[in-house]
N, C-alpha and C. Protein backbone atom coordinates (compact mmCIF):
# COMPACT_ATOMS: atom_id res chain seq x y z
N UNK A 1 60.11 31.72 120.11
CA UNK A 1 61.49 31.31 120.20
C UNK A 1 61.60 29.81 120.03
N UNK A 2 62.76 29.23 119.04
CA UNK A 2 62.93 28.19 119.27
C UNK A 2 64.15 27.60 119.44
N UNK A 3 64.89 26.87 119.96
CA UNK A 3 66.01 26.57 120.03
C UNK A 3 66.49 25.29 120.04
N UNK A 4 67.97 24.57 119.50
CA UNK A 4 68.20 23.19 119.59
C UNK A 4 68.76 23.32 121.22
N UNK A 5 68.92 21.85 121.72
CA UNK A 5 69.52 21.71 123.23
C UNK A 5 70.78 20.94 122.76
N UNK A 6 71.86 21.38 123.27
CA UNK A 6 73.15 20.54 123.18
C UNK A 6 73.68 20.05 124.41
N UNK A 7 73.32 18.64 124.59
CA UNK A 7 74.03 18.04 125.87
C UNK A 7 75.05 17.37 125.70
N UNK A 8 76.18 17.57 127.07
CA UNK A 8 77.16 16.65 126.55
C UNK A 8 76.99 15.89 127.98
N UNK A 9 77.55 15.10 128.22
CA UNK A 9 77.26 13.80 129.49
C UNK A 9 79.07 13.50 129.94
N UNK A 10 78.87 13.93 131.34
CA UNK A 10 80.35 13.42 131.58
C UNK A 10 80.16 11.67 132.45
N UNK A 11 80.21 11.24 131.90
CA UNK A 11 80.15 8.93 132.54
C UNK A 11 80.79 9.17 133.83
N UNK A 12 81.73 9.58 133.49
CA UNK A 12 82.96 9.77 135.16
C UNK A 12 82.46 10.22 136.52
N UNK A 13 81.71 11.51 135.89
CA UNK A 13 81.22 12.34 137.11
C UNK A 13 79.75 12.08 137.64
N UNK A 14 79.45 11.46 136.71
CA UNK A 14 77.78 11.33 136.31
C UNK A 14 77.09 12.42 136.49
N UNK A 15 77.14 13.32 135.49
CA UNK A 15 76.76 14.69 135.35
C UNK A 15 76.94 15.13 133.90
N UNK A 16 76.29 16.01 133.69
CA UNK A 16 76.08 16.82 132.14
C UNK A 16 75.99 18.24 132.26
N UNK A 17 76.09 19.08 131.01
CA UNK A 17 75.92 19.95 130.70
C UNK A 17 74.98 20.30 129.38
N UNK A 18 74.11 21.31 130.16
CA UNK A 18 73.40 21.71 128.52
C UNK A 18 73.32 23.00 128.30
N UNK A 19 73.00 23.52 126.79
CA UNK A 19 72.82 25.09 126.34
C UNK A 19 71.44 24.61 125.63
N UNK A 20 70.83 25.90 125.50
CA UNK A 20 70.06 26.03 124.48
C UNK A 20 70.58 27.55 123.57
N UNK A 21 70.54 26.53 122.19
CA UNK A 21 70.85 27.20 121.51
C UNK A 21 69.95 27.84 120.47
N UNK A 22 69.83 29.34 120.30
CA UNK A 22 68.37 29.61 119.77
C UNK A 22 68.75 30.03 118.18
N UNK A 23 67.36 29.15 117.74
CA UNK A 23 67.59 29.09 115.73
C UNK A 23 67.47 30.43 115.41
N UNK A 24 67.21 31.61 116.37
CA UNK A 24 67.02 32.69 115.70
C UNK A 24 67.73 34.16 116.77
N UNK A 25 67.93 34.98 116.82
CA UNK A 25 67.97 36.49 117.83
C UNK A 25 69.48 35.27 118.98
N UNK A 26 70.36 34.91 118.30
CA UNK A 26 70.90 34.58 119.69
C UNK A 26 71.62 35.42 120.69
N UNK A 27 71.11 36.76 120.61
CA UNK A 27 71.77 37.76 121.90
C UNK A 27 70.59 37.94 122.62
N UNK A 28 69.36 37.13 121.92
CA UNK A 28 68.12 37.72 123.04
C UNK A 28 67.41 36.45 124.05
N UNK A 29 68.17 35.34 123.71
CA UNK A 29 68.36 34.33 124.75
C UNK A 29 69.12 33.62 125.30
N UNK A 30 69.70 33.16 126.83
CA UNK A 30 70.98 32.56 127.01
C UNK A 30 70.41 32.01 128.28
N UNK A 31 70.58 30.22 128.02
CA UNK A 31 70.33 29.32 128.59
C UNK A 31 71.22 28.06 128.71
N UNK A 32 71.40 27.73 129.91
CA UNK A 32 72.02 26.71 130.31
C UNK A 32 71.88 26.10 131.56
N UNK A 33 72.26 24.78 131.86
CA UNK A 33 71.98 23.78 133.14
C UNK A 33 72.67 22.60 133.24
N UNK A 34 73.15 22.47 134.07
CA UNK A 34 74.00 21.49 134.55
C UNK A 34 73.02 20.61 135.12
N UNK A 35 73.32 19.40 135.15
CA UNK A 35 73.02 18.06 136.00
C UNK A 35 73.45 16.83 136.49
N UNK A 36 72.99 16.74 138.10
CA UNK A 36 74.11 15.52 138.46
C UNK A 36 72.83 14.17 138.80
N UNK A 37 73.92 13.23 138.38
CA UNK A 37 72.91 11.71 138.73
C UNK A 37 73.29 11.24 139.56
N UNK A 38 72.74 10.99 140.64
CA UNK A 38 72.54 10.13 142.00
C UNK A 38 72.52 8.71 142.43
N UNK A 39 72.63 7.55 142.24
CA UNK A 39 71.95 6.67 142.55
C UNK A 39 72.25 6.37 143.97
N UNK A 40 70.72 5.80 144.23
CA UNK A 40 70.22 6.05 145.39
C UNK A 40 69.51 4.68 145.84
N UNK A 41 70.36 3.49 144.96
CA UNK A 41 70.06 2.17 145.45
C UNK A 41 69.18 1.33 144.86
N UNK A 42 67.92 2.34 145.16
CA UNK A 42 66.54 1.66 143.85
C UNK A 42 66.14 2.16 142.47
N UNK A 43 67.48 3.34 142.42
CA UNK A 43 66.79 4.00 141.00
C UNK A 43 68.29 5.46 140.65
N UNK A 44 67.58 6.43 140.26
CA UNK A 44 68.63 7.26 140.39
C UNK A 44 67.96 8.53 140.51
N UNK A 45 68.59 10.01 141.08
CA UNK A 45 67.58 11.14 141.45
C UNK A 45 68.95 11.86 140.49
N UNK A 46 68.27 12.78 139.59
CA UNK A 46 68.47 13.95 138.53
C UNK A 46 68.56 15.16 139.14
N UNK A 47 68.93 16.29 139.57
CA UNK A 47 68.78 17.18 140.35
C UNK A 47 69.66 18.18 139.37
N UNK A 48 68.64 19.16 138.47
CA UNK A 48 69.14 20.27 137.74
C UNK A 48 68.81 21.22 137.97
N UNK A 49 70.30 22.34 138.01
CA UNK A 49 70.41 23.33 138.20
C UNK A 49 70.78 24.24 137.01
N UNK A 50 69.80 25.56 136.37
CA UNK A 50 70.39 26.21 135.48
C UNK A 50 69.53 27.68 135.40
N UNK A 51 70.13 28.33 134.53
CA UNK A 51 69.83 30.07 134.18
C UNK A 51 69.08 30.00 133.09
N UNK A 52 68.07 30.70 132.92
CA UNK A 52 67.33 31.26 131.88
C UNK A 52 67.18 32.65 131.66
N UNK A 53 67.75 33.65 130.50
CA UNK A 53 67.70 34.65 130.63
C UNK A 53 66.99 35.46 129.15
N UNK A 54 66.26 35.98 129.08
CA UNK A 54 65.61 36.71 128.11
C UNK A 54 65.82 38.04 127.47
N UNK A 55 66.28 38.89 126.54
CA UNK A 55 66.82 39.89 126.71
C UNK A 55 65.97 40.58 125.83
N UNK A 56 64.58 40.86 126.15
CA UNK A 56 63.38 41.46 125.69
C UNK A 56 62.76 42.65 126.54
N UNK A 57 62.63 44.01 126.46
CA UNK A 57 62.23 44.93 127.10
C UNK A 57 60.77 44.67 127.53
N UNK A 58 60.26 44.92 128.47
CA UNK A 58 59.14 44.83 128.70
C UNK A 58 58.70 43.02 129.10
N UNK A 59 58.80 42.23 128.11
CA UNK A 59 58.52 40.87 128.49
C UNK A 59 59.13 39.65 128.25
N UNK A 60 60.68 39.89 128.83
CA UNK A 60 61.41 38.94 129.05
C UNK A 60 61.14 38.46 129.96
N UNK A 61 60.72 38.92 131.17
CA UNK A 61 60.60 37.96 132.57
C UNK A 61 59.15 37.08 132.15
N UNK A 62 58.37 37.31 131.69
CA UNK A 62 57.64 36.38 131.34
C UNK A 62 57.54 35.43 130.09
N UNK A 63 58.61 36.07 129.34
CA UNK A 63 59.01 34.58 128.28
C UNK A 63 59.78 33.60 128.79
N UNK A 64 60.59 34.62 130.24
CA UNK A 64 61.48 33.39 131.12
C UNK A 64 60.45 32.06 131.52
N UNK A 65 59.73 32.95 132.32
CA UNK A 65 58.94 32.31 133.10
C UNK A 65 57.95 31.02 132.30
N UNK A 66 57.52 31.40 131.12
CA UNK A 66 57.39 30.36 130.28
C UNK A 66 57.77 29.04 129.85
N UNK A 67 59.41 29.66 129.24
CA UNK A 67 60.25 28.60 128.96
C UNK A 67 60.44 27.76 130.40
N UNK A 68 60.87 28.40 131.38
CA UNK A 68 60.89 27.94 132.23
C UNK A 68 59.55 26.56 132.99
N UNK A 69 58.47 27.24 132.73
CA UNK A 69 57.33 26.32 132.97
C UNK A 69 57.27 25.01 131.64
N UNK A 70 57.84 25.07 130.48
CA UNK A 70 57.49 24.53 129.60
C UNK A 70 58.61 23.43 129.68
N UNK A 71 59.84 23.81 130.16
CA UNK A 71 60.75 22.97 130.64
C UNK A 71 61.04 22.01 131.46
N UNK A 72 60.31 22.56 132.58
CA UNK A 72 59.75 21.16 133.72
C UNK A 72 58.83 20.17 133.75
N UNK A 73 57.71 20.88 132.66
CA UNK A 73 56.76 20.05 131.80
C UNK A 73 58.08 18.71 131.37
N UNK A 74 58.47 19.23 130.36
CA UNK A 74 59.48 18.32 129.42
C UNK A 74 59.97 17.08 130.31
N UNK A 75 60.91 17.93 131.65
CA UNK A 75 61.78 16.83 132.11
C UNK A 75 60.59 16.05 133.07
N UNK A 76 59.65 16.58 133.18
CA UNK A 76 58.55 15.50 134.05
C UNK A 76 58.27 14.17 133.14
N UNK A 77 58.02 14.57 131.74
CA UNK A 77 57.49 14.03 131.10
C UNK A 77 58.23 12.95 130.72
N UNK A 78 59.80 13.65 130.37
CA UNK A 78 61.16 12.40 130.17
C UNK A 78 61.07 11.40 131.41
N UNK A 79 61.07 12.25 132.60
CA UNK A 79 61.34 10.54 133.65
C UNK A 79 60.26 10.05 133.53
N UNK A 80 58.98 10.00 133.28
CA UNK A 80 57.59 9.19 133.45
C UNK A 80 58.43 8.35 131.94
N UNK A 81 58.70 8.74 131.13
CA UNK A 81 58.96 7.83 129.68
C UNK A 81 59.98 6.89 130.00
N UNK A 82 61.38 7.49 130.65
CA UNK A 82 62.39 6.57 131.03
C UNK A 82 61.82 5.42 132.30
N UNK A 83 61.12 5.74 133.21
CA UNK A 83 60.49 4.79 134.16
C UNK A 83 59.26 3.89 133.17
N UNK A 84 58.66 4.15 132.54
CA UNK A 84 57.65 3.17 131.65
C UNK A 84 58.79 2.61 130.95
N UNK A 85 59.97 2.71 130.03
CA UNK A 85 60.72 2.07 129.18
C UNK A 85 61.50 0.92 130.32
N UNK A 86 61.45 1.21 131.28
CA UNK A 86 62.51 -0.01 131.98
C UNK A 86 61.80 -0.54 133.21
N UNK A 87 60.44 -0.20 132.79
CA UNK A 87 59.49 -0.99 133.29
C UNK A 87 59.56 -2.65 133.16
N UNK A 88 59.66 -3.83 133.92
CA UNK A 88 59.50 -4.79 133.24
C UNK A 88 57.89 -5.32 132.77
């Protein structure tokens, strides 16, 4: 499976919304997550909440579970990049 991510960012609320949108079968995946930004004085805390759903007999719960693991990879990887970039 592969899919583009479409975020949009609300400034006001300091929060976003995302989908993933899949390049191929899009009735056999439906994903999305919201997120709110915090600041918290010395920095800011990200705290996302969202659904991953697979619509594969037999081994959707473990393509969830995948994407799902492959996803937290990602956003680990984004704050270590955004904390090195504004590193002085």
């Amino acid at each position: 499976l592969t899919w583009v991510e479409e975020t949009t960012y609300d400034l006001a609320t300091r929060s976003s919304r995302s989908r993933l949108l899949p390049d191929h079968y899009p009735d056999r995946l439906i994903a999305s997550a919201t997120a709110v930004f915090v600041d918290t004085g010395s920095g800011t805390t990200r705290t996302i909440d969202g659904d991953v759903a697979v619509r594969m007999p037999l081994v959707g719960g473990k393509v969830e579970r995948a994407i799902v693991s492959g996803l937290r990879e990602h956003l680990a990887d984004e704050a270590r990049l955004a904390i090195d970039f504004m590193a002085p």
